[in-house]
PDB file of N, CA and C in Angstrom:
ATOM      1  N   UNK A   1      22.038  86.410 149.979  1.00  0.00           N
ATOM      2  CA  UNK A   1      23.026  86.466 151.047  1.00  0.00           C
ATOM      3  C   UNK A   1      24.219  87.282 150.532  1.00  0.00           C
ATOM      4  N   UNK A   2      24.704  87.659 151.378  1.00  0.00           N
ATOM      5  CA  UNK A   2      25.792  88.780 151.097  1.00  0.00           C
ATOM      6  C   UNK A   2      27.043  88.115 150.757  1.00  0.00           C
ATOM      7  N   UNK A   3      27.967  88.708 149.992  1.00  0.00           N
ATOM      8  CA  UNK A   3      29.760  88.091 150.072  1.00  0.00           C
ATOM      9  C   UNK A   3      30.133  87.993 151.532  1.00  0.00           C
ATOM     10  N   UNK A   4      30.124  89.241 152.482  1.00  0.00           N
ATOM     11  CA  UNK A   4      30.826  89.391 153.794  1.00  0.00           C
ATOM     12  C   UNK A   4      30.186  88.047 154.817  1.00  0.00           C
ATOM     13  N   UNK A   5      28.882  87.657 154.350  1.00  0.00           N
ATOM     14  CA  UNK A   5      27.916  86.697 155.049  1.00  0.00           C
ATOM     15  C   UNK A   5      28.640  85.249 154.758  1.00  0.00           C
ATOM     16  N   UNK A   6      28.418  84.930 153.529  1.00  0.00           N
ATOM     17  CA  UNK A   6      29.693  83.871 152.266  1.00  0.00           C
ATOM     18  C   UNK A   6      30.349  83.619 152.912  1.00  0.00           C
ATOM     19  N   UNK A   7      31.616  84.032 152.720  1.00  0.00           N
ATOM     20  CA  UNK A   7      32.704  84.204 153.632  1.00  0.00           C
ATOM     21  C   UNK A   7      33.127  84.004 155.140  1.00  0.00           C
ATOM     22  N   UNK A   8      32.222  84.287 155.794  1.00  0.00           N
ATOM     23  CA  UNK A   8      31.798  84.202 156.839  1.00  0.00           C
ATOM     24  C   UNK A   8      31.851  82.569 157.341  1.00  0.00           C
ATOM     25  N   UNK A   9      30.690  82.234 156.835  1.00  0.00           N
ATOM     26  CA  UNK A   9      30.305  80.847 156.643  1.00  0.00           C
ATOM     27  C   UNK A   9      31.462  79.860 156.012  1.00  0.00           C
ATOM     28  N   UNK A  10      31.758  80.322 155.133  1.00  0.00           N
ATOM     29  CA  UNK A  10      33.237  79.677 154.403  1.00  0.00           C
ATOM     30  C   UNK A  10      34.233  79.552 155.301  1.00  0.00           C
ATOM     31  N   UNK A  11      34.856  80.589 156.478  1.00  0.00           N
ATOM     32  CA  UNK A  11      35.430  80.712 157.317  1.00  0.00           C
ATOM     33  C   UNK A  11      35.624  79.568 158.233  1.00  0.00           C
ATOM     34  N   UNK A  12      34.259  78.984 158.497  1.00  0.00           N
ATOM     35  CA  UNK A  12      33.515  78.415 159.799  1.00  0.00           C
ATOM     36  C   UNK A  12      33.577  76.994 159.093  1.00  0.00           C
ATOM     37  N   UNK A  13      33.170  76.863 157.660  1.00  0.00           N
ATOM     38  CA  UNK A  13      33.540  74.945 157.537  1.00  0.00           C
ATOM     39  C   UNK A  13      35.181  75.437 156.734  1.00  0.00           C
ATOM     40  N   UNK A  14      35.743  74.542 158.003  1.00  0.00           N
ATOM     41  CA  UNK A  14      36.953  74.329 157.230  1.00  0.00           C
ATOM     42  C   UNK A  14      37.556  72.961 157.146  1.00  0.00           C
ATOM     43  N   UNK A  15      37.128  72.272 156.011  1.00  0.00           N
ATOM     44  CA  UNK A  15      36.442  70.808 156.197  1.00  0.00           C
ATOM     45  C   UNK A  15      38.338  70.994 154.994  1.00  0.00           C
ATOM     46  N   UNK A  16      39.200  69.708 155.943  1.00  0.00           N
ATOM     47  CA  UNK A  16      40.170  69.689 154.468  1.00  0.00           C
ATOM     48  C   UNK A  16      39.925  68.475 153.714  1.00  0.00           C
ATOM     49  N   UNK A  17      40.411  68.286 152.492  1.00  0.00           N
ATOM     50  CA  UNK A  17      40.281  67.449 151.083  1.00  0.00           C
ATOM     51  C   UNK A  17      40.404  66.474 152.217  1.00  0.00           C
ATOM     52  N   UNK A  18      41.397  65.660 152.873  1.00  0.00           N
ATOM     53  CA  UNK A  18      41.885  64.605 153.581  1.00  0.00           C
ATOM     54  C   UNK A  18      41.088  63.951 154.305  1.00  0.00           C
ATOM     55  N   UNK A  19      39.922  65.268 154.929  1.00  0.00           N
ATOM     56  CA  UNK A  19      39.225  65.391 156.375  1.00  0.00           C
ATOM     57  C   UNK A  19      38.374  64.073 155.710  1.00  0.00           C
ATOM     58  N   UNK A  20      37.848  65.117 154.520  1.00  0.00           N
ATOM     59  CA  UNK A  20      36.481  64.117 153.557  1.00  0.00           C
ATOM     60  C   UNK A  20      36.877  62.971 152.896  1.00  0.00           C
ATOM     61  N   UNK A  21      37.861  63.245 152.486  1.00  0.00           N
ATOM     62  CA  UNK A  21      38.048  61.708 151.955  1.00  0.00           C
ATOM     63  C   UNK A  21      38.004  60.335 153.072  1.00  0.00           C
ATOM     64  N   UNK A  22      38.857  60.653 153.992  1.00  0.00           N
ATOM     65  CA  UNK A  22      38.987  59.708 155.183  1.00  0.00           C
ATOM     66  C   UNK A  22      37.520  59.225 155.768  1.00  0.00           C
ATOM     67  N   UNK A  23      36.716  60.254 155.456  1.00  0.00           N
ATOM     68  CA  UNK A  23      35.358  60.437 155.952  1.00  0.00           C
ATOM     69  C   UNK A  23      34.092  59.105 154.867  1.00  0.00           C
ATOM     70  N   UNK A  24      34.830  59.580 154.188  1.00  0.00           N
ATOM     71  CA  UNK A  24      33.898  58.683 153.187  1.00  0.00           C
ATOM     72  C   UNK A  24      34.491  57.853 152.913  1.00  0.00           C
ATOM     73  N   UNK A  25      35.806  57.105 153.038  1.00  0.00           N
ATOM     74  CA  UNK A  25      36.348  55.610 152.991  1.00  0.00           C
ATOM     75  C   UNK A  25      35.444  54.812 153.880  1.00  0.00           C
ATOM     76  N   UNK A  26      35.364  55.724 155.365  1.00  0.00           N
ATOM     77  CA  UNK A  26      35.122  55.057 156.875  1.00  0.00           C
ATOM     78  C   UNK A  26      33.769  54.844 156.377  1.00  0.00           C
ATOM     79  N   UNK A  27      32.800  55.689 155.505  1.00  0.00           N
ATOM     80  CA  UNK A  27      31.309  55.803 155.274  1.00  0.00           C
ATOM     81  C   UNK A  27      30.971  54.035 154.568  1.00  0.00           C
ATOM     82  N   UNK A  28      32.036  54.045 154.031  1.00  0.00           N
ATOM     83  CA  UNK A  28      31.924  53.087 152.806  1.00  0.00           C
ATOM     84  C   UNK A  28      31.793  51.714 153.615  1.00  0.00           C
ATOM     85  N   UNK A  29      32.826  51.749 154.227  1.00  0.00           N
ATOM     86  CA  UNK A  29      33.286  50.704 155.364  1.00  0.00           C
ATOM     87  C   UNK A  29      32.382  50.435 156.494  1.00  0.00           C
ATOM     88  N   UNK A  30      31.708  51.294 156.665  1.00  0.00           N
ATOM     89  CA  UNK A  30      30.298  50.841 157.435  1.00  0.00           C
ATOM     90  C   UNK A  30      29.058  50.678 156.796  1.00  0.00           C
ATOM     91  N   UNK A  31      29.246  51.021 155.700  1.00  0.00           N
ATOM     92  CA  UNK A  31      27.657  50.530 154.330  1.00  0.00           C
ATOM     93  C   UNK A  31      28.413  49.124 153.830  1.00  0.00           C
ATOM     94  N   UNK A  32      29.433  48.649 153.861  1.00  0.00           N
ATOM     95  CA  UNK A  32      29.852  47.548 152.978  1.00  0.00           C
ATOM     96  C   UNK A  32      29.371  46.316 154.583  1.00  0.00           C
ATOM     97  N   UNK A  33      29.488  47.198 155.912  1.00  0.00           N
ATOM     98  CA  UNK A  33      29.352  46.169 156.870  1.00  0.00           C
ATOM     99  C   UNK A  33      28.123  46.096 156.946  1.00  0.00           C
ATOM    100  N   UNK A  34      27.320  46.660 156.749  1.00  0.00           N
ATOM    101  CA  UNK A  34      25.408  46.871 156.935  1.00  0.00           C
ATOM    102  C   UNK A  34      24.981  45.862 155.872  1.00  0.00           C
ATOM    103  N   UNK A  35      25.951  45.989 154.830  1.00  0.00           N
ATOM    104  CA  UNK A  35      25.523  44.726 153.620  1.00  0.00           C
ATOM    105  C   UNK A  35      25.789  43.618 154.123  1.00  0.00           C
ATOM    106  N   UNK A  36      26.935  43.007 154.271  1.00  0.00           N
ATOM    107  CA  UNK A  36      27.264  41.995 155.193  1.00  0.00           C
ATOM    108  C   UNK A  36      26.154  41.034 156.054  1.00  0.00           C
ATOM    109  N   UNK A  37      25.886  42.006 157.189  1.00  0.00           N
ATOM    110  CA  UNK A  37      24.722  41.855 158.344  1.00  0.00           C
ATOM    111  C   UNK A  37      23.477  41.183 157.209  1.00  0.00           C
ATOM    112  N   UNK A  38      23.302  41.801 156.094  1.00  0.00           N
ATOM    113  CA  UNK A  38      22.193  41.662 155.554  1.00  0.00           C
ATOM    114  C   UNK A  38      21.956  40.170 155.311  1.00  0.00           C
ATOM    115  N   UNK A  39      23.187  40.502 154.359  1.00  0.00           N
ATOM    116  CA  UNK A  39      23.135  38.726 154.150  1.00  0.00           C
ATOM    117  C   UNK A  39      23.450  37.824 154.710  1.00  0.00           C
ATOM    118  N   UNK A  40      23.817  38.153 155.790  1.00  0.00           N
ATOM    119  CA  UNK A  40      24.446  36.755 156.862  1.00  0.00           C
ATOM    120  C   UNK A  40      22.802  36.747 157.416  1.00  0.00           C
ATOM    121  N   UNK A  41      22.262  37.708 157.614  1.00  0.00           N
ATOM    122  CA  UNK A  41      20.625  37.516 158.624  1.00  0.00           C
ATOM    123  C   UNK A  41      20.036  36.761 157.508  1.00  0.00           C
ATOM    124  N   UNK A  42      20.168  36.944 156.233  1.00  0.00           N
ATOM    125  CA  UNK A  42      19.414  35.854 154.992  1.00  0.00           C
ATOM    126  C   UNK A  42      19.582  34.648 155.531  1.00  0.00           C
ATOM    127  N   UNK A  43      21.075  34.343 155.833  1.00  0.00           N
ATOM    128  CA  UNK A  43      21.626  33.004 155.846  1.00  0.00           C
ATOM    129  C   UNK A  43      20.774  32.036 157.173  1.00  0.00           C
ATOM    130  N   UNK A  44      20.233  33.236 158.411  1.00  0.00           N
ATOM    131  CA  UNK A  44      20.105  32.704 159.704  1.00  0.00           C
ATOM    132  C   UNK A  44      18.136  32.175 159.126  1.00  0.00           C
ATOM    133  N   UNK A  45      18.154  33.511 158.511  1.00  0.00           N
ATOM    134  CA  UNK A  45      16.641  33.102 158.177  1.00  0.00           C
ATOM    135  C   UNK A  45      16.490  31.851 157.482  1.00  0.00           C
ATOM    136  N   UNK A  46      16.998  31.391 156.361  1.00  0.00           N
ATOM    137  CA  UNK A  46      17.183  29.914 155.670  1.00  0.00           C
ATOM    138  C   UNK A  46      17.620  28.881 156.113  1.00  0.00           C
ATOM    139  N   UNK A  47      17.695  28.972 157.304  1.00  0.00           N
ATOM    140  CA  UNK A  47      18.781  27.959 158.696  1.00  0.00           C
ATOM    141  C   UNK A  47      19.833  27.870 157.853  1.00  0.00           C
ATOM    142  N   UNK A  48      20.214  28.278 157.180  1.00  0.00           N
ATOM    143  CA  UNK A  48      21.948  27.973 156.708  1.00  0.00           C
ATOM    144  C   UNK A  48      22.817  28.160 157.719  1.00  0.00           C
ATOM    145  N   UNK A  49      22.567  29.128 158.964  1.00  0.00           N
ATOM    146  CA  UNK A  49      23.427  29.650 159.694  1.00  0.00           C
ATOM    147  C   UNK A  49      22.871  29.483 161.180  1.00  0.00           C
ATOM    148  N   UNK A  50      23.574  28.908 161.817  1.00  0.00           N
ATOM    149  CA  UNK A  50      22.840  28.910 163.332  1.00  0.00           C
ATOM    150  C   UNK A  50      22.795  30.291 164.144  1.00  0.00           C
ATOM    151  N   UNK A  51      21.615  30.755 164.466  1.00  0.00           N
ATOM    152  CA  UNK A  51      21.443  32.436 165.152  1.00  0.00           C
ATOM    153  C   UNK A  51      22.465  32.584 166.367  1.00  0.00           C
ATOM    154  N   UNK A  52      23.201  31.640 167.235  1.00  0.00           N
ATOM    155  CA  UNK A  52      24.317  32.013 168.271  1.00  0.00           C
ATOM    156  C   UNK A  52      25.426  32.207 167.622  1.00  0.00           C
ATOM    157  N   UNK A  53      26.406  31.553 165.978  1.00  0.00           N
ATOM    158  CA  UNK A  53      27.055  32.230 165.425  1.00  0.00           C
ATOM    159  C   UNK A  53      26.643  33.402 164.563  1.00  0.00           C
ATOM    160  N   UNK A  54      25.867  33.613 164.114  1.00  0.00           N
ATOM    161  CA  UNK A  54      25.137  34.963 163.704  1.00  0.00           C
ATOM    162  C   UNK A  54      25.275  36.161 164.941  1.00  0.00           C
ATOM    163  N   UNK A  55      24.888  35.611 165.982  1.00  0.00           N
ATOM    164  CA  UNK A  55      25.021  36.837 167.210  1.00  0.00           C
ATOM    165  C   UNK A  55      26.676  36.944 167.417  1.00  0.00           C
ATOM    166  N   UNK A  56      27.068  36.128 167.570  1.00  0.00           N
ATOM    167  CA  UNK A  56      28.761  36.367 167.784  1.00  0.00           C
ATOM    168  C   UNK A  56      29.653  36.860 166.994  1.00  0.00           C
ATOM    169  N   UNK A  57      29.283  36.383 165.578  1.00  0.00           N
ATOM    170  CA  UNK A  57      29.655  37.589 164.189  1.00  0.00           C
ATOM    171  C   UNK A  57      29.185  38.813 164.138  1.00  0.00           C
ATOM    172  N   UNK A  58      28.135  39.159 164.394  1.00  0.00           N
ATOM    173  CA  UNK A  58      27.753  40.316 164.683  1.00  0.00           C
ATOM    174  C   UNK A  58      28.230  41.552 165.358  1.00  0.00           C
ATOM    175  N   UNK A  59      28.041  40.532 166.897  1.00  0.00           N
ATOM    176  CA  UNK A  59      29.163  41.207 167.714  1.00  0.00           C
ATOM    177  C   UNK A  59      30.844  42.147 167.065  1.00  0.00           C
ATOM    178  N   UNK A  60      30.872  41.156 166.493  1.00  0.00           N
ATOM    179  CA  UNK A  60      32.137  41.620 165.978  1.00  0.00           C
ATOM    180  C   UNK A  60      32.027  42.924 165.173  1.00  0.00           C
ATOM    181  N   UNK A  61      31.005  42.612 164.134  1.00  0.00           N
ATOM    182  CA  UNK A  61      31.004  43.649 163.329  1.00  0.00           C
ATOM    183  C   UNK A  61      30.416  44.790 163.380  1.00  0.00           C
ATOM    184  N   UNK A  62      30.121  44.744 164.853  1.00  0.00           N
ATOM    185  CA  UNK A  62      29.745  46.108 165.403  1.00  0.00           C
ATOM    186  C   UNK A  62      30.865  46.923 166.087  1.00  0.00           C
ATOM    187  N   UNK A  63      31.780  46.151 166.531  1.00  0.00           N
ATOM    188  CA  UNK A  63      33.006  46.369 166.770  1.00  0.00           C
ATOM    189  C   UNK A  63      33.635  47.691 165.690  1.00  0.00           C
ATOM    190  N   UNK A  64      33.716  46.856 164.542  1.00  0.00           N
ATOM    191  CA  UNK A  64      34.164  47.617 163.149  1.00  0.00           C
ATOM    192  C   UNK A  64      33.493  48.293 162.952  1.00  0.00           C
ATOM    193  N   UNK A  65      31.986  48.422 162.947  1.00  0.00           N
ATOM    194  CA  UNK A  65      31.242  49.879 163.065  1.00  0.00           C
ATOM    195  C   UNK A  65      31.915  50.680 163.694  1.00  0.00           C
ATOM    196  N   UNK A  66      32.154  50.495 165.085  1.00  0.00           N
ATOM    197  CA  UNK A  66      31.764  51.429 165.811  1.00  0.00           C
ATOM    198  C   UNK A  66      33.550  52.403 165.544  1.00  0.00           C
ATOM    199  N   UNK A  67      34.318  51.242 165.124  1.00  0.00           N
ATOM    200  CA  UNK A  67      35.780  52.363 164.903  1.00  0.00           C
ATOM    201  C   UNK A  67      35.336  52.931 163.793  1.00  0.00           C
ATOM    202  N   UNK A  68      35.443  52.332 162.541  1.00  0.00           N
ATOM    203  CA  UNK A  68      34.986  53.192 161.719  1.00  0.00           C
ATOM    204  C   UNK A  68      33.813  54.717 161.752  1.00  0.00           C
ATOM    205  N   UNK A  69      32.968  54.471 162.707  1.00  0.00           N
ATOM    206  CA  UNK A  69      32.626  55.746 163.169  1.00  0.00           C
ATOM    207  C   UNK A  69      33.102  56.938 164.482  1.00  0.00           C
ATOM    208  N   UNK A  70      34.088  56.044 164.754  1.00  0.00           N
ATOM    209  CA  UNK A  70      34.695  56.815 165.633  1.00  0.00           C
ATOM    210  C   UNK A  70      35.781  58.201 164.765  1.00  0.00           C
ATOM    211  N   UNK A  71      36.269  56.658 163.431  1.00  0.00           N
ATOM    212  CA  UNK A  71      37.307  57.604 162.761  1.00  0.00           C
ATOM    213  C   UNK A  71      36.477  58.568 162.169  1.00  0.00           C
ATOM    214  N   UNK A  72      35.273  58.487 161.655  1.00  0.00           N
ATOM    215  CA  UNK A  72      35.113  59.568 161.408  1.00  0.00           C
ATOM    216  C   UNK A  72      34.349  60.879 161.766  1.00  0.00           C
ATOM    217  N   UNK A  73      33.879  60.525 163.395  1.00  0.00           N
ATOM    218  CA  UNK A  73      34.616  61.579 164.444  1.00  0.00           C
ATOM    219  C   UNK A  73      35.233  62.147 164.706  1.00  0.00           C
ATOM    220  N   UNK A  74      36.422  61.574 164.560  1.00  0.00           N
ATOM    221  CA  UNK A  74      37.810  62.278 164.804  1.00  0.00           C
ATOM    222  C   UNK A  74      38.208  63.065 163.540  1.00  0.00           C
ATOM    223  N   UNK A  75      38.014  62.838 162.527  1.00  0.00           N
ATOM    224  CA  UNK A  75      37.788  63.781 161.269  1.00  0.00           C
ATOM    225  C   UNK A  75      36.920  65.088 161.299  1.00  0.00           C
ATOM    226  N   UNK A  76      35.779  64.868 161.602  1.00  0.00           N
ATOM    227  CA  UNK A  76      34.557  66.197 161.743  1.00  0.00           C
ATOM    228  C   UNK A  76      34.029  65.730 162.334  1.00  0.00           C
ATOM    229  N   UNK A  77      33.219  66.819 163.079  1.00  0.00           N
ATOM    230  CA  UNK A  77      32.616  66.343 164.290  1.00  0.00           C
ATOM    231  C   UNK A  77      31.576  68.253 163.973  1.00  0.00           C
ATOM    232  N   UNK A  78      30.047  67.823 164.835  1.00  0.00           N
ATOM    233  CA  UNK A  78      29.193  68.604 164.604  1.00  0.00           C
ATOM    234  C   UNK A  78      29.928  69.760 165.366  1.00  0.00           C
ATOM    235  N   UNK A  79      29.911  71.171 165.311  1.00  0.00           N
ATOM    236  CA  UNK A  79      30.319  72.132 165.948  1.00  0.00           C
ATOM    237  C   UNK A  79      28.880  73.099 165.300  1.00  0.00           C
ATOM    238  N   UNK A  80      28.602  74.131 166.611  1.00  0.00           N
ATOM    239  CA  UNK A  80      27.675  75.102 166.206  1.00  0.00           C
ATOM    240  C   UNK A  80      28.430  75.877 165.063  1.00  0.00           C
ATOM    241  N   UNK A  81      27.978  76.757 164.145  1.00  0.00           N
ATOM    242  CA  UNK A  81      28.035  77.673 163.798  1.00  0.00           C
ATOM    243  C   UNK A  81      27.675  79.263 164.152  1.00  0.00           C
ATOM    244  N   UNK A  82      28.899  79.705 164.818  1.00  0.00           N
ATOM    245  CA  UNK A  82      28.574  81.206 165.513  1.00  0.00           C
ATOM    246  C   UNK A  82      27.720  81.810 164.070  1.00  0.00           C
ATOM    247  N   UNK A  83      26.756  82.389 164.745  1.00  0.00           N
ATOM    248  CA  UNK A  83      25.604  83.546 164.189  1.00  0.00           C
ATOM    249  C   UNK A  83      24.975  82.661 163.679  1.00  0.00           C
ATOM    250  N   UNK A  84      24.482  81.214 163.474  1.00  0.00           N
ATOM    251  CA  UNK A  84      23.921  80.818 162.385  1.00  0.00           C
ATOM    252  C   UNK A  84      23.208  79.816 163.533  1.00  0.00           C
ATOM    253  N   UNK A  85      21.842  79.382 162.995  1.00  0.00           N
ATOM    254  CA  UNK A  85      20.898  78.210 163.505  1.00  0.00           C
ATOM    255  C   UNK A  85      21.281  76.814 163.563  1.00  0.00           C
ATOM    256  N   UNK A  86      21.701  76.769 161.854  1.00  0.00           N
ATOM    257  CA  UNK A  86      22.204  75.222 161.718  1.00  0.00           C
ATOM    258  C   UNK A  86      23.340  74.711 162.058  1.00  0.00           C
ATOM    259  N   UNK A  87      23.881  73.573 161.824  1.00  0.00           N
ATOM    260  CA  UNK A  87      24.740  72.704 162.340  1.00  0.00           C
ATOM    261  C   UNK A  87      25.624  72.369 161.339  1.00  0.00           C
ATOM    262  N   UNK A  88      26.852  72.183 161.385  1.00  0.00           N
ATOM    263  CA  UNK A  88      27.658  71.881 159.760  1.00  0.00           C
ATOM    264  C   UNK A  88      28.573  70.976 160.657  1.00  0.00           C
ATOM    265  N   UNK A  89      29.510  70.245 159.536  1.00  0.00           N
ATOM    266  CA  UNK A  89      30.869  69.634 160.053  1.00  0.00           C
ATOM    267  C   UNK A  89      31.994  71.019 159.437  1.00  0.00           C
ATOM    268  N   UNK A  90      32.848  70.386 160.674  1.00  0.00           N
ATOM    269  CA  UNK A  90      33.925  71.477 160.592  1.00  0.00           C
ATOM    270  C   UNK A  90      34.654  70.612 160.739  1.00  0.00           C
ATOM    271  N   UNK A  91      36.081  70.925 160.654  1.00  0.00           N
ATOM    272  CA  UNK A  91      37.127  70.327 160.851  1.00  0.00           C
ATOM    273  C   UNK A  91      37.508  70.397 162.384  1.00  0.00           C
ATOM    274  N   UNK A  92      37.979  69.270 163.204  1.00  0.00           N
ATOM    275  CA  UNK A  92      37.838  69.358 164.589  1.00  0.00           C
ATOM    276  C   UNK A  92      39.656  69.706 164.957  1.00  0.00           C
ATOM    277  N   UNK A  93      39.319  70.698 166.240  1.00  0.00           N
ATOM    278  CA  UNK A  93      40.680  71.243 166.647  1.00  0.00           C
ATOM    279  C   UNK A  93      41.975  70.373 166.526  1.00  0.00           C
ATOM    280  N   UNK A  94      41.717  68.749 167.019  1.00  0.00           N
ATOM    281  CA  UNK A  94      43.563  68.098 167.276  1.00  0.00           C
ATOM    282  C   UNK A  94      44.165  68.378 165.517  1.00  0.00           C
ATOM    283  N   UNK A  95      43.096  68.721 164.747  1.00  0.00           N
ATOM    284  CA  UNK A  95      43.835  68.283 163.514  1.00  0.00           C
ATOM    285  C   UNK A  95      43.514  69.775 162.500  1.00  0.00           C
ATOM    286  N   UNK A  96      43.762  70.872 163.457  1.00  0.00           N
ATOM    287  CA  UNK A  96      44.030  72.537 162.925  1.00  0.00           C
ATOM    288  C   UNK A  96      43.125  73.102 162.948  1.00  0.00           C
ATOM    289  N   UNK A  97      41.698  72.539 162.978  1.00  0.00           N
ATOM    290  CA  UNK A  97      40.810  73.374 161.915  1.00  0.00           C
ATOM    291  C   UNK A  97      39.861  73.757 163.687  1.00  0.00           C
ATOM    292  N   UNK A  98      38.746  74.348 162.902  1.00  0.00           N
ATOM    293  CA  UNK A  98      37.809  74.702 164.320  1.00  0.00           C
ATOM    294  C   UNK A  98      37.859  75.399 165.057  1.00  0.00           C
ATOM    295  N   UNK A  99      37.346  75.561 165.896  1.00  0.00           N
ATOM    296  CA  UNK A  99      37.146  76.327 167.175  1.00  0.00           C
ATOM    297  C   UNK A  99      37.254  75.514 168.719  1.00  0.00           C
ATOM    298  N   UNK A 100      37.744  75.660 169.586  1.00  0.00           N
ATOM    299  CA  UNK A 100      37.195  75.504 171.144  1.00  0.00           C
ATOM    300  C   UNK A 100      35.679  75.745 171.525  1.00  0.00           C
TER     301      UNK A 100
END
């Protein structure tokens, strides 16, 4: 691939230090909640836990999924890449980066 091609592409992710970090706190924060789920469903399986508070905790912590993936939406978000096939994160317009 060419430098002018490089560049190009370099142009197009303009992913900032902040974007990713924020990105992978929120990542963390929804793998630490998937663990959670895990072991509370242990708990329902061993009757330790009755399955209608299991569903209502749940509830909740889908809740916290679902911001945590919102935030990191609002961080990067899929945008095409002009001239190119694949798909990258870019940095999304409210916060400088990107395209319309």
């Amino acid at each position: 691939m060419s430098k002018p091609n490089i560049e190009a592409i370099d142009g197009e992710l303009n992913i900032t230090q902040y974007a990713r970090n924020q990105s992978k706190m929120a990542a963390i924060e929804i793998r630490d909640h998937l663990a959670k789920i895990d072991v509370v469903s242990g708990m329902v399986r061993d009757g330790l836990l009755e399955p209608e508070l299991y569903k209502d905790w749940v509830g909740r912590v889908k809740v916290e999924i679902k911001d945590a993936m919102a935030q990191i939406y609002g961080y990067l978000h899929l945008d095409d890449i002009k001239g190119h096939y694949d798909r990258a994160f870019v940095q999304s317009v409210p916060q400088g980066g990107g395209k319309e």
